[in-house]
PDB file of N, CA and C in Angstrom:
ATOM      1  N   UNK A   1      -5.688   5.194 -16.820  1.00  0.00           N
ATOM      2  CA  UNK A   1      -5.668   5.075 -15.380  1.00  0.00           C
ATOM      3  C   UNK A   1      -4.412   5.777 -14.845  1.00  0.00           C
ATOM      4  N   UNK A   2      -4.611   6.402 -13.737  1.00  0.00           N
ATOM      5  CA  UNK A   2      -3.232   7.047 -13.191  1.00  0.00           C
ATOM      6  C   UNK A   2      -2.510   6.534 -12.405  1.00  0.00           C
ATOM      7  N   UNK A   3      -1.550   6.990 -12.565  1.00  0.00           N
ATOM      8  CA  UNK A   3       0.014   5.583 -12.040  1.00  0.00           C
ATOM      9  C   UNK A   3      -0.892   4.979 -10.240  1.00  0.00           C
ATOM     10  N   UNK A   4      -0.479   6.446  -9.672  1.00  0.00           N
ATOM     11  CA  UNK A   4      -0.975   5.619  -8.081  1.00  0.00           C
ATOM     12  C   UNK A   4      -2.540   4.637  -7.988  1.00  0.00           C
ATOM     13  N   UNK A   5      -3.479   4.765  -8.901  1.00  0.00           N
ATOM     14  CA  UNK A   5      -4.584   3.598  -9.125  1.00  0.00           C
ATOM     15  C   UNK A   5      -3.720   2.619  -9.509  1.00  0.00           C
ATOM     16  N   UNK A   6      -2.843   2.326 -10.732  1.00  0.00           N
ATOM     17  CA  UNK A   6      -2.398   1.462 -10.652  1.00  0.00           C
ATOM     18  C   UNK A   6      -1.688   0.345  -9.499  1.00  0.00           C
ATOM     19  N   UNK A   7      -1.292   1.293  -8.597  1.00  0.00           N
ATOM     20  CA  UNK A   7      -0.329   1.142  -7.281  1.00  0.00           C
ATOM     21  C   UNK A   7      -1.387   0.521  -6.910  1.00  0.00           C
ATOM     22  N   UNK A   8      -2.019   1.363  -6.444  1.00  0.00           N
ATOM     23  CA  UNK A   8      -3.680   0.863  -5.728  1.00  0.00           C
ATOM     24  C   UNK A   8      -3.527  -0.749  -5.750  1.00  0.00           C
ATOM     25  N   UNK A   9      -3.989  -1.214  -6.813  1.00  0.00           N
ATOM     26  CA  UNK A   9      -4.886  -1.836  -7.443  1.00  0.00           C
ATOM     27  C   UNK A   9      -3.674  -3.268  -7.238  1.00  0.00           C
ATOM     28  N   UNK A  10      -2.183  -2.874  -7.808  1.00  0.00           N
ATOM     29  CA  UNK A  10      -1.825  -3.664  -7.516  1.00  0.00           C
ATOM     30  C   UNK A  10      -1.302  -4.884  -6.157  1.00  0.00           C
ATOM     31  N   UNK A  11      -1.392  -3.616  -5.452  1.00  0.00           N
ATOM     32  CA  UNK A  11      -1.149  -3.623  -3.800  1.00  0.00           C
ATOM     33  C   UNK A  11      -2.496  -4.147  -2.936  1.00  0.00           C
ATOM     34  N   UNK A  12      -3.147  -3.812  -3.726  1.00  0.00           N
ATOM     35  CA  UNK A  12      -4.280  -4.265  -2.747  1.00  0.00           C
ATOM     36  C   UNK A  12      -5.005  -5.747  -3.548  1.00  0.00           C
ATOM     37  N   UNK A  13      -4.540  -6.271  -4.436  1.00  0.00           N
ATOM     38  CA  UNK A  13      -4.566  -7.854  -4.967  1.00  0.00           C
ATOM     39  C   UNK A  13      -3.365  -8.541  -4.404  1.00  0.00           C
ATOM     40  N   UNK A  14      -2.423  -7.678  -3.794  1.00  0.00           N
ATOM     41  CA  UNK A  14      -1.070  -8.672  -3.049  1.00  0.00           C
ATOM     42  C   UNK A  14      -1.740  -8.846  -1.373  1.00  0.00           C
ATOM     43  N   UNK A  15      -2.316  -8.154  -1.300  1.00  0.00           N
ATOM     44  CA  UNK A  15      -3.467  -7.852   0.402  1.00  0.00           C
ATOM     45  C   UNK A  15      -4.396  -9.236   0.044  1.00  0.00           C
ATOM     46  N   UNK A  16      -5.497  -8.683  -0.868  1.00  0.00           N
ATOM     47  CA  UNK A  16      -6.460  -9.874  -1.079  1.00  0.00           C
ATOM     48  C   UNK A  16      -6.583 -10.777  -1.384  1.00  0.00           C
ATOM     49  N   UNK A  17      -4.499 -11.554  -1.975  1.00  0.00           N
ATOM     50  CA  UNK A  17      -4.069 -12.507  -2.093  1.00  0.00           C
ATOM     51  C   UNK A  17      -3.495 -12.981  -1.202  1.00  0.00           C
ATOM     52  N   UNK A  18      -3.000 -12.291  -0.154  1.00  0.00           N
ATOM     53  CA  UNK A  18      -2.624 -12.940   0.902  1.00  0.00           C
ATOM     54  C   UNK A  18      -1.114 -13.461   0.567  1.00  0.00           C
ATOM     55  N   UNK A  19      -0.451 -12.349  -0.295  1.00  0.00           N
ATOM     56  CA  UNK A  19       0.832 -11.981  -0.699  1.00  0.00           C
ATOM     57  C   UNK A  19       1.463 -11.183   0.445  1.00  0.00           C
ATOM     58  N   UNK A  20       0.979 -10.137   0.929  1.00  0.00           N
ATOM     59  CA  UNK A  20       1.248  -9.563   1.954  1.00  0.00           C
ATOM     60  C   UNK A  20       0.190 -10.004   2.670  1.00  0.00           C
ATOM     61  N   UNK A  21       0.275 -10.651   4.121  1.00  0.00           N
ATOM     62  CA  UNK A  21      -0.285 -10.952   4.843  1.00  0.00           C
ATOM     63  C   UNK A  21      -0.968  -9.995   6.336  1.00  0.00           C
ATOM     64  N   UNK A  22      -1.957 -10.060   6.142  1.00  0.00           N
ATOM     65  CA  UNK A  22      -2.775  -9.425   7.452  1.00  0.00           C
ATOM     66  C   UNK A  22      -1.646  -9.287   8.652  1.00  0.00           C
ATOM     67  N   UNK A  23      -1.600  -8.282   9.148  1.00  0.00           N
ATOM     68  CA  UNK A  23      -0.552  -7.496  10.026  1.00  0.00           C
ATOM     69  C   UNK A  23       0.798  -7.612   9.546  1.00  0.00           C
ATOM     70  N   UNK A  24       0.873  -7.669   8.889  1.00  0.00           N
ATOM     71  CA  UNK A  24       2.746  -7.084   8.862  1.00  0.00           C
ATOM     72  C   UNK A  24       2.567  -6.084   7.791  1.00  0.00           C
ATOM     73  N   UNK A  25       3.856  -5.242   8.128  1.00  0.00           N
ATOM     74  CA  UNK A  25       3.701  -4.271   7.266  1.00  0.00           C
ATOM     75  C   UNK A  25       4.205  -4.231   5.827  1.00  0.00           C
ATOM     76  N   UNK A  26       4.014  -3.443   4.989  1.00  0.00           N
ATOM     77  CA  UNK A  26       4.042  -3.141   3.636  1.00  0.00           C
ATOM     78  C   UNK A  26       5.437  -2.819   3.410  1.00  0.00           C
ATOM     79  N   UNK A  27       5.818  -2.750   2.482  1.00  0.00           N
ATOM     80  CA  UNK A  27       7.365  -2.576   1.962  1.00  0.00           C
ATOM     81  C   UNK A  27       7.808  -0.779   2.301  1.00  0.00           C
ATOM     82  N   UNK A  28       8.612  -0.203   2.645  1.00  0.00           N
ATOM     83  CA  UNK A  28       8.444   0.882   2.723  1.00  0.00           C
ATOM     84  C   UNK A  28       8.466   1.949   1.825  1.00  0.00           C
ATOM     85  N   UNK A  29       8.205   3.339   1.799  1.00  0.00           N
ATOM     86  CA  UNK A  29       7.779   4.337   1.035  1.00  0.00           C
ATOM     87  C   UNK A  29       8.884   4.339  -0.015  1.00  0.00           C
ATOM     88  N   UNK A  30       9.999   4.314   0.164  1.00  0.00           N
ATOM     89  CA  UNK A  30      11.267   4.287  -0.499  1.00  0.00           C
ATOM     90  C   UNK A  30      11.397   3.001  -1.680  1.00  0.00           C
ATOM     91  N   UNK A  31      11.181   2.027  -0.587  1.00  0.00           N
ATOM     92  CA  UNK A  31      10.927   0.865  -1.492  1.00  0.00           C
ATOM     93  C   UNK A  31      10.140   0.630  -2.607  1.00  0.00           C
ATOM     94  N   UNK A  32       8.768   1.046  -1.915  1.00  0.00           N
ATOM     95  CA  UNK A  32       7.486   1.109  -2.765  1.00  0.00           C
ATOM     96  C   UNK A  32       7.895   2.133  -4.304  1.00  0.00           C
ATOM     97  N   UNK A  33       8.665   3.402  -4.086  1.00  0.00           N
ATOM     98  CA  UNK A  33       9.255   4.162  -5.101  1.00  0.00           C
ATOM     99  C   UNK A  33       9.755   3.515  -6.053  1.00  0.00           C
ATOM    100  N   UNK A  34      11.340   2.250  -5.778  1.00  0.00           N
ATOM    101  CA  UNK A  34      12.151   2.041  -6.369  1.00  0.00           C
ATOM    102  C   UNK A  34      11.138   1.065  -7.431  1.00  0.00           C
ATOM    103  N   UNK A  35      10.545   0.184  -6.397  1.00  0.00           N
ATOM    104  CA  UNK A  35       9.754  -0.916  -7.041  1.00  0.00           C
ATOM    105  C   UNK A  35       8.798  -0.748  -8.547  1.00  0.00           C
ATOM    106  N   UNK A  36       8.412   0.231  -8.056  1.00  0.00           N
ATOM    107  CA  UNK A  36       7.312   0.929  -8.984  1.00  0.00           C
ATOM    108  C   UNK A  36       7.408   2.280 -10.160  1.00  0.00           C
ATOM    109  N   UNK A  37       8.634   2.676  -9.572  1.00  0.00           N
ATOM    110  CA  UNK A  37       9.142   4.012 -10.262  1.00  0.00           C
ATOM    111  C   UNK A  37       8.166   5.042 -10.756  1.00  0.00           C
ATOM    112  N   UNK A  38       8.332   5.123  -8.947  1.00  0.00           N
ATOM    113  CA  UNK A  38       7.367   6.243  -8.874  1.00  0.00           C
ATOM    114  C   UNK A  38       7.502   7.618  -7.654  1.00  0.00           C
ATOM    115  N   UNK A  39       6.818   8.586  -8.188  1.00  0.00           N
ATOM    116  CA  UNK A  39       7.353   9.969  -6.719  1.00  0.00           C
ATOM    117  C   UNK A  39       6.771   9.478  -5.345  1.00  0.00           C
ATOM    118  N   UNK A  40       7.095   9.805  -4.752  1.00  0.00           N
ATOM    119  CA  UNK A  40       6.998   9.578  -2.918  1.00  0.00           C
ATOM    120  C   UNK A  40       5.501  10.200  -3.121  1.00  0.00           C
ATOM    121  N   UNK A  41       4.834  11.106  -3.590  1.00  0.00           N
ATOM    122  CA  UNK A  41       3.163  12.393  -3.841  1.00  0.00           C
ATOM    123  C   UNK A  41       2.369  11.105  -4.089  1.00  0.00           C
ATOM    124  N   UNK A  42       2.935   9.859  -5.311  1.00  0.00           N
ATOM    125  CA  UNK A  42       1.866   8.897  -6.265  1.00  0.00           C
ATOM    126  C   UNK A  42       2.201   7.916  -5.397  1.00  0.00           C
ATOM    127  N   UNK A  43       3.407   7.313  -4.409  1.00  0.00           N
ATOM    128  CA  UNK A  43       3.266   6.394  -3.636  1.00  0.00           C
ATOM    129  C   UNK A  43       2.050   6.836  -2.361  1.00  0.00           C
ATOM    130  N   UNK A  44       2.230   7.583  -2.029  1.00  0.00           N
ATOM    131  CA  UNK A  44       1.302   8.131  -0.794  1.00  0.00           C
ATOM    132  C   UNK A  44       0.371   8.124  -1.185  1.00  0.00           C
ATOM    133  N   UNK A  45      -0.530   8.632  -1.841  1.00  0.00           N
ATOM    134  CA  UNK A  45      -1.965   8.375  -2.736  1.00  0.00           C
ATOM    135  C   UNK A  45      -2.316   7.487  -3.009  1.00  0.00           C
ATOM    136  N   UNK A  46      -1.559   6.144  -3.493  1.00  0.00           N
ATOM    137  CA  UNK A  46      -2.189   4.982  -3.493  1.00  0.00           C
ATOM    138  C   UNK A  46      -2.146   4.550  -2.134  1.00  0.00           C
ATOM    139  N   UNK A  47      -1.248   4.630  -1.463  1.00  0.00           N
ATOM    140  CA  UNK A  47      -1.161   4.366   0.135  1.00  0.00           C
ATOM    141  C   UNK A  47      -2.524   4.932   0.811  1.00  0.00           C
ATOM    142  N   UNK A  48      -2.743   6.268   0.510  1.00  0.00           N
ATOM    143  CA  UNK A  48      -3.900   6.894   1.201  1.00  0.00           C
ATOM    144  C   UNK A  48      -5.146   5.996   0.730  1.00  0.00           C
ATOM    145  N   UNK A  49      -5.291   6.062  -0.415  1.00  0.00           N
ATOM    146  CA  UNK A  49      -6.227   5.265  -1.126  1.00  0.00           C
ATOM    147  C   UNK A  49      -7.040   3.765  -0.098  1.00  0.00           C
ATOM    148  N   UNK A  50      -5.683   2.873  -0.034  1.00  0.00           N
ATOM    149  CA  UNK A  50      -5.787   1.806   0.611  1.00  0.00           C
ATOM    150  C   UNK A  50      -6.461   1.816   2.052  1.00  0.00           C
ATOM    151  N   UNK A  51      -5.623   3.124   2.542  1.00  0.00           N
ATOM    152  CA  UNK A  51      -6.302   3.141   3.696  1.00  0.00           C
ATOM    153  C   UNK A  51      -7.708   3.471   4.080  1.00  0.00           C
ATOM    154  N   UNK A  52      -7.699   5.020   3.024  1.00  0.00           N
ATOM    155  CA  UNK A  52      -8.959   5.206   3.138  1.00  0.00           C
ATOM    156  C   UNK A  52     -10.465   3.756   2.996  1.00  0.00           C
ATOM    157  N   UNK A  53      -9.849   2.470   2.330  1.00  0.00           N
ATOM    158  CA  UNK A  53     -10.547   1.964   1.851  1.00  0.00           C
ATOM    159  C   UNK A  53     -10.871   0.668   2.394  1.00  0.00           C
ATOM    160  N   UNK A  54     -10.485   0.599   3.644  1.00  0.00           N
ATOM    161  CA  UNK A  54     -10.109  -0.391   5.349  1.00  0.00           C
ATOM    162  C   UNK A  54      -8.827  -1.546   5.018  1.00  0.00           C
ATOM    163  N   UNK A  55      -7.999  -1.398   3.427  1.00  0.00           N
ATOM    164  CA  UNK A  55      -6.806  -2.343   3.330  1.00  0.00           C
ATOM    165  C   UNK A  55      -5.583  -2.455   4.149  1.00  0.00           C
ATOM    166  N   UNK A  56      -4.971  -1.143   4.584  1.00  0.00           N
ATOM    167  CA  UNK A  56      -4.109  -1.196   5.348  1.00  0.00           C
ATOM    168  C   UNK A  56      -4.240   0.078   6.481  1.00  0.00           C
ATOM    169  N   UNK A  57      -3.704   0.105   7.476  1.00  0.00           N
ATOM    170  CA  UNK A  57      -3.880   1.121   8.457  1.00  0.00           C
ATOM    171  C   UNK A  57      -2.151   1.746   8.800  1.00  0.00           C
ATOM    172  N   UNK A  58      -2.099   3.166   8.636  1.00  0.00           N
ATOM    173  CA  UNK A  58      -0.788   3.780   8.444  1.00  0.00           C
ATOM    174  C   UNK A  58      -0.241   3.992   9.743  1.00  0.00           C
ATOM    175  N   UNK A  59       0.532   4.131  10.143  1.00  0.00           N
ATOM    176  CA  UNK A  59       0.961   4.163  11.539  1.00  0.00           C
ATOM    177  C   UNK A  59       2.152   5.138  11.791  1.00  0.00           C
ATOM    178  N   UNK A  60       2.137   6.531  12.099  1.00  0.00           N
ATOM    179  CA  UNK A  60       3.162   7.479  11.766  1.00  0.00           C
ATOM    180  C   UNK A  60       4.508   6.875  12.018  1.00  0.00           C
ATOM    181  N   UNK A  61       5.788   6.880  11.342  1.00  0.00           N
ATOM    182  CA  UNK A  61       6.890   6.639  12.151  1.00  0.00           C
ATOM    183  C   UNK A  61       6.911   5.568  12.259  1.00  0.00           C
ATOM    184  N   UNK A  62       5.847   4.176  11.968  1.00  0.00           N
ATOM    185  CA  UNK A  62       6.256   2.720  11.473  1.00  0.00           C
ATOM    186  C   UNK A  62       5.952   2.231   9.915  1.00  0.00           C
ATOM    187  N   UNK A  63       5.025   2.463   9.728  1.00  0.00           N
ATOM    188  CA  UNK A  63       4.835   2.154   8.243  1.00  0.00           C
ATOM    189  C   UNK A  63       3.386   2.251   8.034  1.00  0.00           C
ATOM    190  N   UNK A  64       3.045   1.451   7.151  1.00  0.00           N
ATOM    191  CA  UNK A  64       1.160   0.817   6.791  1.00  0.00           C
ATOM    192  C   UNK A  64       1.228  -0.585   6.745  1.00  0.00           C
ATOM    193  N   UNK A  65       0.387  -0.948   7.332  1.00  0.00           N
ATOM    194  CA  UNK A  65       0.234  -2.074   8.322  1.00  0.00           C
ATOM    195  C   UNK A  65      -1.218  -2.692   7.531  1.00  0.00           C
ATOM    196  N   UNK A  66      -0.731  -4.107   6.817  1.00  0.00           N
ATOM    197  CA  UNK A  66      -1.934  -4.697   6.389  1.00  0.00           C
ATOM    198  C   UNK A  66      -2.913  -4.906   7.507  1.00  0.00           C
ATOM    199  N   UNK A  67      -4.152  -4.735   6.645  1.00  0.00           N
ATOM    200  CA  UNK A  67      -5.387  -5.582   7.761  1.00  0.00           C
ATOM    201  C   UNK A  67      -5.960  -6.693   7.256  1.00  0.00           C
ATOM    202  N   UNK A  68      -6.568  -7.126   7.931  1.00  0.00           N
ATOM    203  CA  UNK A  68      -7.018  -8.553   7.998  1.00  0.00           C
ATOM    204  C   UNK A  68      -8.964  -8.201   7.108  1.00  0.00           C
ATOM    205  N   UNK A  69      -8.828  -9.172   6.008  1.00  0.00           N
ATOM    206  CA  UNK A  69      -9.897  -9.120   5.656  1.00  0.00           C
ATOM    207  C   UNK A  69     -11.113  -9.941   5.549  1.00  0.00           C
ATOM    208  N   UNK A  70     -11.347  -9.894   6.751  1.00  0.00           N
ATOM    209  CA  UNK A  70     -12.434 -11.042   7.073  1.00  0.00           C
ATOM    210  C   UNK A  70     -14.157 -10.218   6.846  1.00  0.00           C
TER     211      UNK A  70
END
């Protein structure tokens, strides 16, 4: 599996756990790096991922913003 699926996968069981909670936002890009030790290209890809996939919604210039999964 490739690192950012991993990201994926883990990020979006902290969403569907209700670890990170519906509207607030996600840790940031930098963060998400240190956390995970990983390039800013494999953080964004799992980021894109999420979004593409209705988990979080990106918001230029604030962050990615959990959604609510009802």
């Amino acid at each position: 599996m490739a690192k950012y699926q991993e990201i994926y996968y883990r990020l979006r069981s902290r969403i569907v756990n209700k670890e990170i909670k519906a509207n607030t936002y996600l840790p940031s890009e930098m963060d998400l790096m240190k956390e995970f030790d990983a390039s800013r290209d494999t953080i964004r890809k799992a980021l894109n991922l999420l979004a593409s996939n209705g988990y979080i919604h990106k918001e230029k210039g604030k962050g990615s913003l959990a959604m609510s999964l009802s």
